[in-house]
PDB file of N, CA and C in Angstrom:
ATOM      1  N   UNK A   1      -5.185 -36.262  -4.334  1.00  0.00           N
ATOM      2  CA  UNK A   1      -4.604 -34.944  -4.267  1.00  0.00           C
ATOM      3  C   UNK A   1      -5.482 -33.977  -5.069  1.00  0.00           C
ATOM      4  N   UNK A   2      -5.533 -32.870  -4.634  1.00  0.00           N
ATOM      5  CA  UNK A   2      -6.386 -31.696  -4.892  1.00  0.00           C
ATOM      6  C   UNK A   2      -5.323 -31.058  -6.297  1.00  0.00           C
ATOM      7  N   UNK A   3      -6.598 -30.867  -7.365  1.00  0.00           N
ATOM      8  CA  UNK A   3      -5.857 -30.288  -8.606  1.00  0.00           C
ATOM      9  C   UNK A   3      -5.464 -28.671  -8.628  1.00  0.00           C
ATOM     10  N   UNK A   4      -4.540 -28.062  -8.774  1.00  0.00           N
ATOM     11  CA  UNK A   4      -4.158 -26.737  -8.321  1.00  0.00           C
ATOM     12  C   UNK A   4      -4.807 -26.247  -9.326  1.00  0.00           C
ATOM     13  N   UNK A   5      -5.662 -24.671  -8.938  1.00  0.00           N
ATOM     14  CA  UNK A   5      -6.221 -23.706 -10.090  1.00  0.00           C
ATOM     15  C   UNK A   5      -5.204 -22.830 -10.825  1.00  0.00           C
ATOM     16  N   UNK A   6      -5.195 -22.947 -11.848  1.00  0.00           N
ATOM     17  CA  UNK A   6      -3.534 -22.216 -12.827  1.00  0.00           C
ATOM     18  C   UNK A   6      -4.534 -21.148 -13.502  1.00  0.00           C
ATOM     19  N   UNK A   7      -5.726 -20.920 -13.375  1.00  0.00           N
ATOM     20  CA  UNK A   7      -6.210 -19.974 -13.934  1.00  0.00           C
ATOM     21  C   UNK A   7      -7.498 -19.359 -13.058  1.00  0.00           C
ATOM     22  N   UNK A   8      -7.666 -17.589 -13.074  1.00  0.00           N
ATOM     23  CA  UNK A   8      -8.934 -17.228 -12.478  1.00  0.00           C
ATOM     24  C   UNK A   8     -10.121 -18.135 -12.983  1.00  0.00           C
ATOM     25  N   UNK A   9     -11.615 -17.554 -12.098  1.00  0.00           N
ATOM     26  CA  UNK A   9     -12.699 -18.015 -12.597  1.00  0.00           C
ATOM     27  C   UNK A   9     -13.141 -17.238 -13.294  1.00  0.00           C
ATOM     28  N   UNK A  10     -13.926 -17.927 -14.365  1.00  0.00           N
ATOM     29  CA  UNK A  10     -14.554 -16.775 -15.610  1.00  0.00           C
ATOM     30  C   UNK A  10     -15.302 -15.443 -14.877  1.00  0.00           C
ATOM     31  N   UNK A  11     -15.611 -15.320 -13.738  1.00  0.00           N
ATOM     32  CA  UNK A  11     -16.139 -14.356 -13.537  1.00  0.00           C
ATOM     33  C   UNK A  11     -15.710 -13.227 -12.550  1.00  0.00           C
ATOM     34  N   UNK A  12     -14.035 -13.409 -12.555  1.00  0.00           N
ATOM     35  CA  UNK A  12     -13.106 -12.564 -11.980  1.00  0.00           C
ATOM     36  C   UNK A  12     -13.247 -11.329 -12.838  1.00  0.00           C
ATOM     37  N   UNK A  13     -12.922 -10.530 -11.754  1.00  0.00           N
ATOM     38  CA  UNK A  13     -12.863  -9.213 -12.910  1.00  0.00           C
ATOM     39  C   UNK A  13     -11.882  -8.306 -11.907  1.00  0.00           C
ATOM     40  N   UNK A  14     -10.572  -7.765 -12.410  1.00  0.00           N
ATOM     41  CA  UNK A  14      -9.988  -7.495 -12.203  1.00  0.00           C
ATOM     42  C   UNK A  14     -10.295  -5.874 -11.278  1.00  0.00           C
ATOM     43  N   UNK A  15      -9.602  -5.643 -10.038  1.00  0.00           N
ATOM     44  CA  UNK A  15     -10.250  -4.384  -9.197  1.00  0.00           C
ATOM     45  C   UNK A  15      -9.257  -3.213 -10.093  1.00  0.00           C
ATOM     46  N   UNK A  16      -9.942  -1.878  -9.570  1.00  0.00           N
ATOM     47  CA  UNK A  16      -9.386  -0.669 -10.544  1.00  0.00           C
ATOM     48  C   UNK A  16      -8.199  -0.559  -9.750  1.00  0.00           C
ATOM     49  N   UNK A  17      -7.731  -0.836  -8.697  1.00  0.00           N
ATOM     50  CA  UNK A  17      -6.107  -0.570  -8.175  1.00  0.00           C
ATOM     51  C   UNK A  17      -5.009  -1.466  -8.754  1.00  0.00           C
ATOM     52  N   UNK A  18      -5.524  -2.775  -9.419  1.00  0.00           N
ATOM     53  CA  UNK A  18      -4.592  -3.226 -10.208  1.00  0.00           C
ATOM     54  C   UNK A  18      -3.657  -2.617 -11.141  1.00  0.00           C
ATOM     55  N   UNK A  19      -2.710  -2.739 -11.251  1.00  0.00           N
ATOM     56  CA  UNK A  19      -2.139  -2.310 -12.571  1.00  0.00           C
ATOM     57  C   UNK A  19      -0.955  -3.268 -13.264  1.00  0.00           C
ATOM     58  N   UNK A  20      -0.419  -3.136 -14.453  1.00  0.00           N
ATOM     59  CA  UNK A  20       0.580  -3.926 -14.805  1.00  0.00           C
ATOM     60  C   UNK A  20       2.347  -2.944 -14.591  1.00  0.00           C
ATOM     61  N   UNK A  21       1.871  -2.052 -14.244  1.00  0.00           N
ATOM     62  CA  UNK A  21       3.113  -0.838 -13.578  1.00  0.00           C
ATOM     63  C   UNK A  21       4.056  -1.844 -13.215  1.00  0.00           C
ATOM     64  N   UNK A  22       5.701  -2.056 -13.708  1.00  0.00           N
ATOM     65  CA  UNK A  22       6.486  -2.548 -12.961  1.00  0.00           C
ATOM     66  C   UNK A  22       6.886  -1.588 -11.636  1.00  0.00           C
ATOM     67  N   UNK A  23       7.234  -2.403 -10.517  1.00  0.00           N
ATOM     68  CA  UNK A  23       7.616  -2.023  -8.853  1.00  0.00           C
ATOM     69  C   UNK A  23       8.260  -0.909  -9.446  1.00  0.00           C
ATOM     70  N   UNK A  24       8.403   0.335  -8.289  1.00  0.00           N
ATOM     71  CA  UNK A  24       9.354   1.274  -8.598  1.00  0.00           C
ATOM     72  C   UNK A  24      10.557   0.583  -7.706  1.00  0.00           C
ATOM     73  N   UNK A  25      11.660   1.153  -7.925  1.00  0.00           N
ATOM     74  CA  UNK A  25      12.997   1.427  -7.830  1.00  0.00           C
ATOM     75  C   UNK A  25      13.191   1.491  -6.527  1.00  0.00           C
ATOM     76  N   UNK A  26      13.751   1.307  -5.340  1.00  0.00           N
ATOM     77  CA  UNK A  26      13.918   1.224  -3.810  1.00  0.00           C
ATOM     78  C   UNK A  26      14.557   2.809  -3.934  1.00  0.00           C
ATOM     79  N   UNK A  27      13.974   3.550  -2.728  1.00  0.00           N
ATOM     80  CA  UNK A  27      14.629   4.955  -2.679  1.00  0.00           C
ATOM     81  C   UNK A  27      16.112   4.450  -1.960  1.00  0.00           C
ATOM     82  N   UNK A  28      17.240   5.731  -2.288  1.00  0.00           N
ATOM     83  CA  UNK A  28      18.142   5.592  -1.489  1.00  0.00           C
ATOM     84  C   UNK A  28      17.628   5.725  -0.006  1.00  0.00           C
ATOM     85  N   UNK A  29      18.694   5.544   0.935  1.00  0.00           N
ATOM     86  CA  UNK A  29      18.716   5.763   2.403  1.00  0.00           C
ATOM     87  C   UNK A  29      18.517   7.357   2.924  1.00  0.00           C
ATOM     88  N   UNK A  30      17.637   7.729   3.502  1.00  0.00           N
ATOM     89  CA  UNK A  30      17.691   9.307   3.748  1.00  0.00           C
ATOM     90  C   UNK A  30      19.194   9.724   4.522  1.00  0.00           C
ATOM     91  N   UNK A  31      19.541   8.521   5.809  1.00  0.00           N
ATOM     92  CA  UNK A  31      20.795   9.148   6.012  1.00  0.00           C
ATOM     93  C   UNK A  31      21.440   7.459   5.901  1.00  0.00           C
ATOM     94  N   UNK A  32      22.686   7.303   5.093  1.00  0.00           N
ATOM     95  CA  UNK A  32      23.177   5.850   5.063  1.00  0.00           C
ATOM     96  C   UNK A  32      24.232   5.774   5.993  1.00  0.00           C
ATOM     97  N   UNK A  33      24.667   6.735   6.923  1.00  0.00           N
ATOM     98  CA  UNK A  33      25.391   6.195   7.648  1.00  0.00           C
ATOM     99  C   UNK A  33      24.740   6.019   9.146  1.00  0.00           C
ATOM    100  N   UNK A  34      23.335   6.159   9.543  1.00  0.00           N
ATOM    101  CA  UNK A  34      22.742   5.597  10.509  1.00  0.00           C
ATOM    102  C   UNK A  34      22.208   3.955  10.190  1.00  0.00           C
ATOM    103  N   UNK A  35      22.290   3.112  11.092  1.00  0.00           N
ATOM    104  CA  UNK A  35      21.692   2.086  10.623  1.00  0.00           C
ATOM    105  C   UNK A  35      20.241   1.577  10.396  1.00  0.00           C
ATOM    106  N   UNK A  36      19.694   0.667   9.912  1.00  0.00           N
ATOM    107  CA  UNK A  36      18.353   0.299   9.599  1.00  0.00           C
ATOM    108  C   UNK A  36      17.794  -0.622  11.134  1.00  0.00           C
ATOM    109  N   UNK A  37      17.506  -0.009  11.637  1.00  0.00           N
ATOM    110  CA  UNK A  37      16.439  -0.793  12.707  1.00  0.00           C
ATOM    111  C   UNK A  37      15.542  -2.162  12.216  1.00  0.00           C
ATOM    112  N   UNK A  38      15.091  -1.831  10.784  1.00  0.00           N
ATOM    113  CA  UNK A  38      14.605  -3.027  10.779  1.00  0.00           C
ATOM    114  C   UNK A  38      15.036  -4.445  10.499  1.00  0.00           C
ATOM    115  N   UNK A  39      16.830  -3.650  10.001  1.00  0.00           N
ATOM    116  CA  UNK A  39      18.041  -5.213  10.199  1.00  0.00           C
ATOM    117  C   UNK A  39      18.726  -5.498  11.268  1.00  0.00           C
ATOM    118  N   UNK A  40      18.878  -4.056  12.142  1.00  0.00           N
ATOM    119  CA  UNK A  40      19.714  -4.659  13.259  1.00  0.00           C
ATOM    120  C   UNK A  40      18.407  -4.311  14.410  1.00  0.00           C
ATOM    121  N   UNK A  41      17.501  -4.230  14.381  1.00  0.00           N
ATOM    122  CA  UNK A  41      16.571  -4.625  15.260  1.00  0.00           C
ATOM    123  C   UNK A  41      16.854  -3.575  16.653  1.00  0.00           C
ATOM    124  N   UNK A  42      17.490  -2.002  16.388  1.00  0.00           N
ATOM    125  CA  UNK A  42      17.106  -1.560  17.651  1.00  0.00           C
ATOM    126  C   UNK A  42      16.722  -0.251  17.089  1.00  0.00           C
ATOM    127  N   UNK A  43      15.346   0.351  17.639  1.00  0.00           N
ATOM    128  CA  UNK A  43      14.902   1.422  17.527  1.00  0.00           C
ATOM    129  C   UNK A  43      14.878   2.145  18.742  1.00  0.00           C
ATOM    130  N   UNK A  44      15.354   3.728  18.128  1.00  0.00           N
ATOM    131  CA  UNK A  44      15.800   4.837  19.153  1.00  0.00           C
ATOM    132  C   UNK A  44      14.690   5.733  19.257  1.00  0.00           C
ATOM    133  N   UNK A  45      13.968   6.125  20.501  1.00  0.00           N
ATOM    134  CA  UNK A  45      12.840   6.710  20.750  1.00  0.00           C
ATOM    135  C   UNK A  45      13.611   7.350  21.754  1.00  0.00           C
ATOM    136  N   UNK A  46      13.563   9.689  21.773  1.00  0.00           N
ATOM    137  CA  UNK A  46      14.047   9.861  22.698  1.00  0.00           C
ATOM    138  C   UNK A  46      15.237   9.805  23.022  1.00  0.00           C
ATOM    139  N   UNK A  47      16.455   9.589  22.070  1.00  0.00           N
ATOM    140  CA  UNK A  47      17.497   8.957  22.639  1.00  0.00           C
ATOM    141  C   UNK A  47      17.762   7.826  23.039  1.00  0.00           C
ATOM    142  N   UNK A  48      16.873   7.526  23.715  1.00  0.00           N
ATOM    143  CA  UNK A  48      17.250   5.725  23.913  1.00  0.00           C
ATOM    144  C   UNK A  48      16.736   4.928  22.880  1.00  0.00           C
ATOM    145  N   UNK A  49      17.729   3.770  22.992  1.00  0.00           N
ATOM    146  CA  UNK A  49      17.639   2.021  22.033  1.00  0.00           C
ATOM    147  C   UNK A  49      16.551   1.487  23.192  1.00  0.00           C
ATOM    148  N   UNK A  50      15.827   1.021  22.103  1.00  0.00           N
ATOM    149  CA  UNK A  50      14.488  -0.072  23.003  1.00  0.00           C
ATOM    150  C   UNK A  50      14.341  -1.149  21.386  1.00  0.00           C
ATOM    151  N   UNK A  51      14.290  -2.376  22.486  1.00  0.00           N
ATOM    152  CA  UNK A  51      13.898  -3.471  21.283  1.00  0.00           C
ATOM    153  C   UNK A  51      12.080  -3.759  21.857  1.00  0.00           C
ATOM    154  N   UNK A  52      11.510  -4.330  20.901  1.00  0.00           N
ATOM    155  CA  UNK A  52      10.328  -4.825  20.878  1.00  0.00           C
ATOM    156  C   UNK A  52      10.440  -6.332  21.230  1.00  0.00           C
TER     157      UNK A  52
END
């Protein structure tokens, strides 16, 4: 069995978009009483429901 790496290689160097910033905060819903398409899986184009 292959030994897992638990650490970079000495010659990683971290990119400038890294940061240690905790995640922001989830925005509220712009409108919460329409539903989320990407849980109930139907998006309205036009008026009409079309699934992918």
């Amino acid at each position: 069995m292959t030994k897992r790496a638990t650490e970079r290689p000495r010659k990683f160097t971290k990119p400038a978009h890294w940061s240690n910033d905790p995640v922001p905060a989830p925005r509220p819903p712009d409108n919460p009483e329409r539903l989320s398409p990407t849980r109930y899986g139907d998006w309205v184009k036009d008026g009409i429901a079309i699934d992918f």
